[in-house]
Each structure stands twice: as structure tokens, then as C-alpha cells.
C-alpha atoms as a PDB file:
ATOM      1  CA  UNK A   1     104.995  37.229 149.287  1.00  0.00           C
ATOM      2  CA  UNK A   2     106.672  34.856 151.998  1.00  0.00           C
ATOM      3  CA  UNK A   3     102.921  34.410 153.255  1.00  0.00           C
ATOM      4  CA  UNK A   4     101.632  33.474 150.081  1.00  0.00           C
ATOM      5  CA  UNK A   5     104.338  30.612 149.267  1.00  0.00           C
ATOM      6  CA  UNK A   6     103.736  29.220 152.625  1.00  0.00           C
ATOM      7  CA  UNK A   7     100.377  28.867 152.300  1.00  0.00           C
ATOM      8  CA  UNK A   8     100.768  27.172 148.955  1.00  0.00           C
ATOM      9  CA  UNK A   9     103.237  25.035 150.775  1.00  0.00           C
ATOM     10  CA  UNK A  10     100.770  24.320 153.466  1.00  0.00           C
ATOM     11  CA  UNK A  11      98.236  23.235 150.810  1.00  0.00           C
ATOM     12  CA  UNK A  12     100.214  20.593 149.100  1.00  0.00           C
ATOM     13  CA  UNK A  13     102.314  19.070 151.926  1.00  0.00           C
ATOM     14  CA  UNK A  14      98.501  17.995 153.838  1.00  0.00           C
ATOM     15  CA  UNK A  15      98.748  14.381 152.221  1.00  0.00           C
ATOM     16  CA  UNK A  16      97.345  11.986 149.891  1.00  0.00           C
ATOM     17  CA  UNK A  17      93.779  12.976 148.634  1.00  0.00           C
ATOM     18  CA  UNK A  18      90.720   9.960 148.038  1.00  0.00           C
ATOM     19  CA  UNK A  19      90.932   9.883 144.364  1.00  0.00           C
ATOM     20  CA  UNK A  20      94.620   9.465 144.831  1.00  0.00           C
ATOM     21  CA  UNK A  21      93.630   6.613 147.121  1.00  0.00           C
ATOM     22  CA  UNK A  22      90.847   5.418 144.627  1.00  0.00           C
ATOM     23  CA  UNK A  23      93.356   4.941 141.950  1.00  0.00           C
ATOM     24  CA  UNK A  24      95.810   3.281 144.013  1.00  0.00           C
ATOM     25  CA  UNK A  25      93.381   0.462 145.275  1.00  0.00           C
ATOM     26  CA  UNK A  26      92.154   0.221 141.881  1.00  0.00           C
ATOM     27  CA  UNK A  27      95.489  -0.559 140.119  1.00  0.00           C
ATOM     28  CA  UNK A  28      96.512  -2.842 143.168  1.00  0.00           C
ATOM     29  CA  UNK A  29      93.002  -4.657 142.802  1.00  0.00           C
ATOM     30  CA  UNK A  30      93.698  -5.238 139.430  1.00  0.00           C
ATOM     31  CA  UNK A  31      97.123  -6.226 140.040  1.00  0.00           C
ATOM     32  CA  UNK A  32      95.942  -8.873 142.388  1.00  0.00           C
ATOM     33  CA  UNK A  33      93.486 -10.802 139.872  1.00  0.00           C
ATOM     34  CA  UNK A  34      95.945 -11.000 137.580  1.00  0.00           C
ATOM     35  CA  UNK A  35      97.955 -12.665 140.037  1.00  0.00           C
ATOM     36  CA  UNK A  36      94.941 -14.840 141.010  1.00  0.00           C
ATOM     37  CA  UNK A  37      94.382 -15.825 137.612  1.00  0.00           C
ATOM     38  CA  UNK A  38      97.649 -17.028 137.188  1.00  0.00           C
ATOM     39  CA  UNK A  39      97.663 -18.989 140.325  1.00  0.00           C
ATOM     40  CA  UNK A  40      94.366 -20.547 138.270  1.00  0.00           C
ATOM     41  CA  UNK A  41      96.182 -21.444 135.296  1.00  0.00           C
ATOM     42  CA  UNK A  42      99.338 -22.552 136.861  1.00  0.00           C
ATOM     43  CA  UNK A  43      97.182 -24.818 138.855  1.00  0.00           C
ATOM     44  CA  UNK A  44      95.420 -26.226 135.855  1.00  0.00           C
ATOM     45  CA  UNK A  45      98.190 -26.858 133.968  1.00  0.00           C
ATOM     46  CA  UNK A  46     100.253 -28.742 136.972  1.00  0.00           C
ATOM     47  CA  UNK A  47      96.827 -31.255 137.192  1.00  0.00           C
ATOM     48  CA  UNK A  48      96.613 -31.648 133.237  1.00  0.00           C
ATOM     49  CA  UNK A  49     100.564 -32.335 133.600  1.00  0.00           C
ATOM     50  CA  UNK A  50      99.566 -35.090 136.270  1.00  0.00           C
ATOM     51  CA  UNK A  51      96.839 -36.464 134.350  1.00  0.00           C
ATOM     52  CA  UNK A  52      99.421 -37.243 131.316  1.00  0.00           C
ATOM     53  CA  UNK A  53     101.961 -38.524 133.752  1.00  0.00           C
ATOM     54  CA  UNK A  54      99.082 -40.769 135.454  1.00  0.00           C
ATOM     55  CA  UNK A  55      97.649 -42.168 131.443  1.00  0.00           C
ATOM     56  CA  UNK A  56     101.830 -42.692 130.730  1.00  0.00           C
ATOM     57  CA  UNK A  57     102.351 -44.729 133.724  1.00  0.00           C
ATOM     58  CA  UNK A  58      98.757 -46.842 133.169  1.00  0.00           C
ATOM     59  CA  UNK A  59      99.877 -47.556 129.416  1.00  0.00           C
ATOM     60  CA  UNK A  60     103.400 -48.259 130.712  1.00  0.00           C
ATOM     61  CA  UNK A  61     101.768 -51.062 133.077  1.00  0.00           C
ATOM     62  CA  UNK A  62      99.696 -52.101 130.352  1.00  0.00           C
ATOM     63  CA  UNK A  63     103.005 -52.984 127.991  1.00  0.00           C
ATOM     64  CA  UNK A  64     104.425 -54.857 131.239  1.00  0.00           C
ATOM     65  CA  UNK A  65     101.527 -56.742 131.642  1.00  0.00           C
ATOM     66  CA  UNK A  66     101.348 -57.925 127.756  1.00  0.00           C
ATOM     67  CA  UNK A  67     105.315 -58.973 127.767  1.00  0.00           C
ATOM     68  CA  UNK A  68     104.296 -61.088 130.911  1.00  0.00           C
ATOM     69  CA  UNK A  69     101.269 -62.782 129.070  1.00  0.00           C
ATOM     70  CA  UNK A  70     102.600 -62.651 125.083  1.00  0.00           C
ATOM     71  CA  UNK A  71     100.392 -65.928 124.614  1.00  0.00           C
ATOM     72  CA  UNK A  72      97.133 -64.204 125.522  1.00  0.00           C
ATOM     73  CA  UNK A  73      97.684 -60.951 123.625  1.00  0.00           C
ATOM     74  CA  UNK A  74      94.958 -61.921 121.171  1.00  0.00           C
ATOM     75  CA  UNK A  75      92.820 -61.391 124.475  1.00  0.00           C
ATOM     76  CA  UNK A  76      94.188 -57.671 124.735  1.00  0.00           C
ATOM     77  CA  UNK A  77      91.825 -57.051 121.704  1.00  0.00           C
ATOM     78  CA  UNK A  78      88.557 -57.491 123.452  1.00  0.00           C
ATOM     79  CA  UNK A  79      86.294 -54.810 125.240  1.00  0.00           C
ATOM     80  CA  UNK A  80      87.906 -53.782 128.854  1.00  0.00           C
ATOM     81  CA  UNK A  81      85.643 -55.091 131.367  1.00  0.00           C
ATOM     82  CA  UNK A  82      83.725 -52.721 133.443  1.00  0.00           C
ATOM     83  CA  UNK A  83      82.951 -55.031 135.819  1.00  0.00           C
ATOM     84  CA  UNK A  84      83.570 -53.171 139.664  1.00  0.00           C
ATOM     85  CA  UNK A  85      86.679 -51.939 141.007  1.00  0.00           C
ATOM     86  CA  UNK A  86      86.153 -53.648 144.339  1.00  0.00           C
ATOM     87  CA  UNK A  87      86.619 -57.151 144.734  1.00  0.00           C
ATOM     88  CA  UNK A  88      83.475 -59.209 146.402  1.00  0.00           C
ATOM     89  CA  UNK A  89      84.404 -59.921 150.079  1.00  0.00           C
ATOM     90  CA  UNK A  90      82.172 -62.903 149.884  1.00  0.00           C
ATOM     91  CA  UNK A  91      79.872 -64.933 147.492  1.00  0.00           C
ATOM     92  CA  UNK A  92      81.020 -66.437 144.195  1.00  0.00           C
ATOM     93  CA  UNK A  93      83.905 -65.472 142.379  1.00  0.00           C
ATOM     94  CA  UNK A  94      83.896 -63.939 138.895  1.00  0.00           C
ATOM     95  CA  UNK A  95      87.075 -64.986 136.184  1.00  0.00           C
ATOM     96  CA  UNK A  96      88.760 -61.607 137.341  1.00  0.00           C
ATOM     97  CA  UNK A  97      88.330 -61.641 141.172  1.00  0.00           C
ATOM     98  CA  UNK A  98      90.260 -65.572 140.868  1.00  0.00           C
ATOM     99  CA  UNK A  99      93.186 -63.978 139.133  1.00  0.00           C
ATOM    100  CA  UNK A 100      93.370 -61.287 141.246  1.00  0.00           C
ATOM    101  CA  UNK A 101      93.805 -63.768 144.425  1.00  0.00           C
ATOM    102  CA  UNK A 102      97.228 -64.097 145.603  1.00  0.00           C
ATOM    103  CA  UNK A 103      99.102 -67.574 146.519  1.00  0.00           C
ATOM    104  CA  UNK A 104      98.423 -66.550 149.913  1.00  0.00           C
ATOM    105  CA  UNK A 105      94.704 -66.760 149.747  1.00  0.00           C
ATOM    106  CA  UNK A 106      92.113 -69.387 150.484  1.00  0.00           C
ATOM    107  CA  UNK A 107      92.857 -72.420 148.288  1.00  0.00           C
ATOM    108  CA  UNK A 108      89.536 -73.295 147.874  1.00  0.00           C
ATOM    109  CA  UNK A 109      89.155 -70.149 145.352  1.00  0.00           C
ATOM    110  CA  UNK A 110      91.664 -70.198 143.270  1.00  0.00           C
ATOM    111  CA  UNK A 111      92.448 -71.868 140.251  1.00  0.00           C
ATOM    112  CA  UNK A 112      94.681 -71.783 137.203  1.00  0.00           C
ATOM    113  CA  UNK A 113      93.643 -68.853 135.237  1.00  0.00           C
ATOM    114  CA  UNK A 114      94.029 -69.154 131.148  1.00  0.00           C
ATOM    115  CA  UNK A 115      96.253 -66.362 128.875  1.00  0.00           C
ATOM    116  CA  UNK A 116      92.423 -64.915 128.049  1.00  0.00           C
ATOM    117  CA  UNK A 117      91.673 -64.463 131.831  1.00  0.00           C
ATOM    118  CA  UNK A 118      94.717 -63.099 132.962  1.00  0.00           C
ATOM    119  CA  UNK A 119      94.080 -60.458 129.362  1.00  0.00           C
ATOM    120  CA  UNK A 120      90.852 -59.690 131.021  1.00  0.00           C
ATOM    121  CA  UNK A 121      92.175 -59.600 134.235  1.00  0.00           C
ATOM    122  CA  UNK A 122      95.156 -56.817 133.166  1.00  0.00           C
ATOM    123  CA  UNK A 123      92.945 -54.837 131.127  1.00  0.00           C
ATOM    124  CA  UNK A 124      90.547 -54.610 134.525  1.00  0.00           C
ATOM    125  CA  UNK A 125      93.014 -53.902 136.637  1.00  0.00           C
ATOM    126  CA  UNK A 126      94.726 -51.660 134.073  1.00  0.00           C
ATOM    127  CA  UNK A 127      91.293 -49.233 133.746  1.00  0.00           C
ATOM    128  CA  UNK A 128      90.371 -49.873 137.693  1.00  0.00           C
ATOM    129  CA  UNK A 129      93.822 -48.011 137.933  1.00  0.00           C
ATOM    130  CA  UNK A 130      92.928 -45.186 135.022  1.00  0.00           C
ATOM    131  CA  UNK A 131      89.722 -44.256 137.066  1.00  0.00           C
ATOM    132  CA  UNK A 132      90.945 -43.746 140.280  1.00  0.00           C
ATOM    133  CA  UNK A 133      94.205 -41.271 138.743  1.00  0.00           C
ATOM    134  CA  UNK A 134      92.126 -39.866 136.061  1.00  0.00           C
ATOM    135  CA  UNK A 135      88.696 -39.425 136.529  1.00  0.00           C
ATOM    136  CA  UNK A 136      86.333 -40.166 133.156  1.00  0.00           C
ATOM    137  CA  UNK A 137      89.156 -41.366 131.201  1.00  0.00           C
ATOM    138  CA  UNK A 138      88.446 -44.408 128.397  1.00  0.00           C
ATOM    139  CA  UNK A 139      91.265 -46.911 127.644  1.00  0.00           C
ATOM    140  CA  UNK A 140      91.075 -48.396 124.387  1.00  0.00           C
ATOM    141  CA  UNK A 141      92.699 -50.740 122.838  1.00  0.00           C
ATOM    142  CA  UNK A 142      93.009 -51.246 118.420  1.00  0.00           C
ATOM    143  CA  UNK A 143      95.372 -53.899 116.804  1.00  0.00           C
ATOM    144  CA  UNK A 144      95.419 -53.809 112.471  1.00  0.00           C
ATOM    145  CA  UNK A 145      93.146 -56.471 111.198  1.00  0.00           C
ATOM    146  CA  UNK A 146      92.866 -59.522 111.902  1.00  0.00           C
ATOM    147  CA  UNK A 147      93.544 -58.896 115.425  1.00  0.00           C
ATOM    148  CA  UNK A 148      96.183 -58.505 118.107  1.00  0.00           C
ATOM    149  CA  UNK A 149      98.992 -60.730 117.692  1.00  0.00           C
ATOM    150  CA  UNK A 150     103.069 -60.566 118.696  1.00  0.00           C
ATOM    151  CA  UNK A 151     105.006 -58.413 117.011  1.00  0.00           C
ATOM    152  CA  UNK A 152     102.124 -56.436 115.446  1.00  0.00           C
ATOM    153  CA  UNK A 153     102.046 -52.986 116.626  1.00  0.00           C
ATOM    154  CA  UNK A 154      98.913 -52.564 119.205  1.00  0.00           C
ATOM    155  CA  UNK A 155      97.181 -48.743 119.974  1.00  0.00           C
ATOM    156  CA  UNK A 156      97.045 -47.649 123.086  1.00  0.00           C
ATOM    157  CA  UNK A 157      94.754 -44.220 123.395  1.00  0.00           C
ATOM    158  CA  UNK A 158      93.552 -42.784 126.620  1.00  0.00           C
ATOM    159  CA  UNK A 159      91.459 -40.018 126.807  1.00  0.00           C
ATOM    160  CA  UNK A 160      89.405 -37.563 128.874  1.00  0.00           C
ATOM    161  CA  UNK A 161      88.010 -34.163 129.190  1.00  0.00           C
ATOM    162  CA  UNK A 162      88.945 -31.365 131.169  1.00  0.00           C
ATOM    163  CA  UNK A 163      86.727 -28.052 131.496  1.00  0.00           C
ATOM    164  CA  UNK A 164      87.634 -24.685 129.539  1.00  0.00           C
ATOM    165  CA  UNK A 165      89.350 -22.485 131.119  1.00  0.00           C
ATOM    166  CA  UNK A 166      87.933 -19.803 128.154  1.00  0.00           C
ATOM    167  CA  UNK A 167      85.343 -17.593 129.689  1.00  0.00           C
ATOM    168  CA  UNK A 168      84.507 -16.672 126.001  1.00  0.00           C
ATOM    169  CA  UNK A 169      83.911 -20.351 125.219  1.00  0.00           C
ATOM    170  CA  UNK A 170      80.553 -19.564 123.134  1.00  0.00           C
ATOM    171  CA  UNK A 171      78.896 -23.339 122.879  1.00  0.00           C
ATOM    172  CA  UNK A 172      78.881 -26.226 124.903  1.00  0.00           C
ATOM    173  CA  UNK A 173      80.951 -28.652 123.215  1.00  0.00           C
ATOM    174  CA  UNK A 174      83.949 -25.763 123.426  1.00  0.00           C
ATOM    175  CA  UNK A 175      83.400 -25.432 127.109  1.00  0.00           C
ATOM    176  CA  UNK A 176      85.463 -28.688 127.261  1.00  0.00           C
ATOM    177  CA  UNK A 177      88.742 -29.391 126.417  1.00  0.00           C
ATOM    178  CA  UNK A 178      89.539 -33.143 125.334  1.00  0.00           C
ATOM    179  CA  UNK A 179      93.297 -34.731 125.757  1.00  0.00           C
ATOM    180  CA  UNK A 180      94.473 -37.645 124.453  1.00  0.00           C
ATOM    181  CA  UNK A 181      97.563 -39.790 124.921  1.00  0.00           C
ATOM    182  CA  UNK A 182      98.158 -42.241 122.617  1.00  0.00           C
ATOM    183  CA  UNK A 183     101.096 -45.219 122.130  1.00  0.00           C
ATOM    184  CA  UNK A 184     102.289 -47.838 120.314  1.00  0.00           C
ATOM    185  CA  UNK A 185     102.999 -51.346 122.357  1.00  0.00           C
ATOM    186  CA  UNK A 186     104.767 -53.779 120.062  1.00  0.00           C
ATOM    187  CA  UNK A 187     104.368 -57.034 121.910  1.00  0.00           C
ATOM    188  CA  UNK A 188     107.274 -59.362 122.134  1.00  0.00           C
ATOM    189  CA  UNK A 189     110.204 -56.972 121.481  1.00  0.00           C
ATOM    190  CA  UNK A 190     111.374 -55.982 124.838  1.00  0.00           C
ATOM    191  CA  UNK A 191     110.898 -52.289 126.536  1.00  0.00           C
ATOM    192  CA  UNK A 192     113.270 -49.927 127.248  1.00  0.00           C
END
């Protein structure tokens, strides 16, 4: 009898066997995406957080820039000029590269710019600004009819797109997902 329990002893006390092993990798692999995948969505989230942070500042600027120029904001209306990001080193200056110059510059360039040239100017430098913090994003810009004027309520929206992060996204137009931040700039009553 005391042979036969230490044999049975014996048998058990030899260690861990492979499907033991097998199942413990397995849970811990599984463990570990999880982890990963959170890492993923944390990660996405902080950038989409950034992204709204980045449109709040540019539409922030934008009310700044239309207190500073309340007798052009009929001009904040128009289409926002695509024209390039980078100013011409050299050659002839467009409207928006002479209000960009500062006092400081060669005063053979510059010249007095009007209220609609410095609008056009702002709302350049406003979405030059947008597309280097948010990549794709569209400023636009809607006042109630007739137009933009002080004291009537102008619509800021900024938008852009970010990729699903839905593996079961089943068509193409839900494998994006489209944000949107959107204000209301009252020109001519001061910001808080």
C-alpha cells in the first residue's frame, strides 16, 4: 500500500503537462490583444480629441480675426481661397501674400490692404492653419440671407473624416467616420 501511494505521488508531483501549457499561452495570447486593442482605441480617441481641440482653436482664431476687421465681415461670406499655403519667395505678389507682409518687409511690396483683402487674407490663413492640424478638413462659412453682416449670427462648421475603427463595417461609405464641429460667431459683441 505505501508503494502504491508513492507512486501515485510520483506521478502527479512531475510538473506541468503541454496542454496545460497550451491553455495557458492561449488565454495569455488572448489577454494580450485585448490589451493591444485597447492601446488602438485609446490612441484613436486621444487624436480625434486633438483634432476637435485643433478645429476649436482654428474657429476661435477665426472670431478674433472678424472682431479685428468688423467692417469687412461681409467679405467673411465668400469662398475660402485655396490659393497655396506657401508664400512666393519671389515674383509678383497676389492680394493675400501683400497682407501677409509684415511692417518689417520690403516697402516696395506692400500696400494698404482693404476690409475685403484682409477677409480673404484671414479666411486663407485661417484654412492654411486647418490643413496642417487637421488633415482633409473643409471650413465653411454660412451667414442668414442677405449675407454676413455685424451682429448677425455667422456658422462656423469644420469637418473631416476619420477611418472606422469597425472591422464589421459592411460598405464603403461606413468604413468612414465623419466629425463635425460647428459654432456660432456673432460679430461685434465681444468674446469671452
Amino acid at each position: 500500500m505505501n508503494l502504491q501511494a508513492h507512486s501515485l505521488h510520483k506521478r502527479y508531483a512531475r510538473g506541468m503537462t503541454l496542454v496545460e501549457v497550451l491553455i495557458a499561452a492561449t488565454v495569455i495570447a488572448v489577454g494580450l490583444l485585448g490589451i493591444a486593442s485597447l492601446q488602438v482605441n485609446a490612441l484613436q480617441g486621444a487624436n480625434d480629441a486633438r483634432y476637435r481641440a485643433n478645429a476649436t482653436d482654428v474657429i476661435a482664431s477665426l472670431a478674433d480675426r472678424l472682431q479685428a476687421n468688423l467692417a469687412g465681415v461681409a467679405s467673411y461670406g465668400n469662398p475660402i481661397p485655396t490659393e497655396s499655403c506657401a508664400l512666393a519667395s519671389d515674383g509678383t505678389l497676389s492680394t493675400i501674400e501683400r497682407c501677409a507682409m509684415s511692417p518689417d518687409g520690403p516697402a516696395s511690396v506692400v500696400s494698404q490692404c482693404t476690409q475685403a483683402e484682409m477677409a480673404a487674407y484671414d479666411l486663407w490663413e485661417v484654412n492654411c492653419s486647418l490643413q496642417t492640424s487637421i488633415p482633409g478638413a473643409v471650413l465653411s462659412i454660412t451667414c442668414p440671407a442677405p449675407g454676413c453682416a455685424t451682429m448677425t449670427p455667422m456658422t462656423v462648421n469644420i469637418s473631416w473624416q476619420t477611418q472606422n475603427r469597425n472591422p464589421d463595417a459592411a460598405t464603403a461609405t461606413e468604413n468612414f467616420i465623419l466629425h463635425d464641429v460647428v459654432a456660432t460667431i456673432l460679430p461685434g459683441v465681444p468674446s469671452l
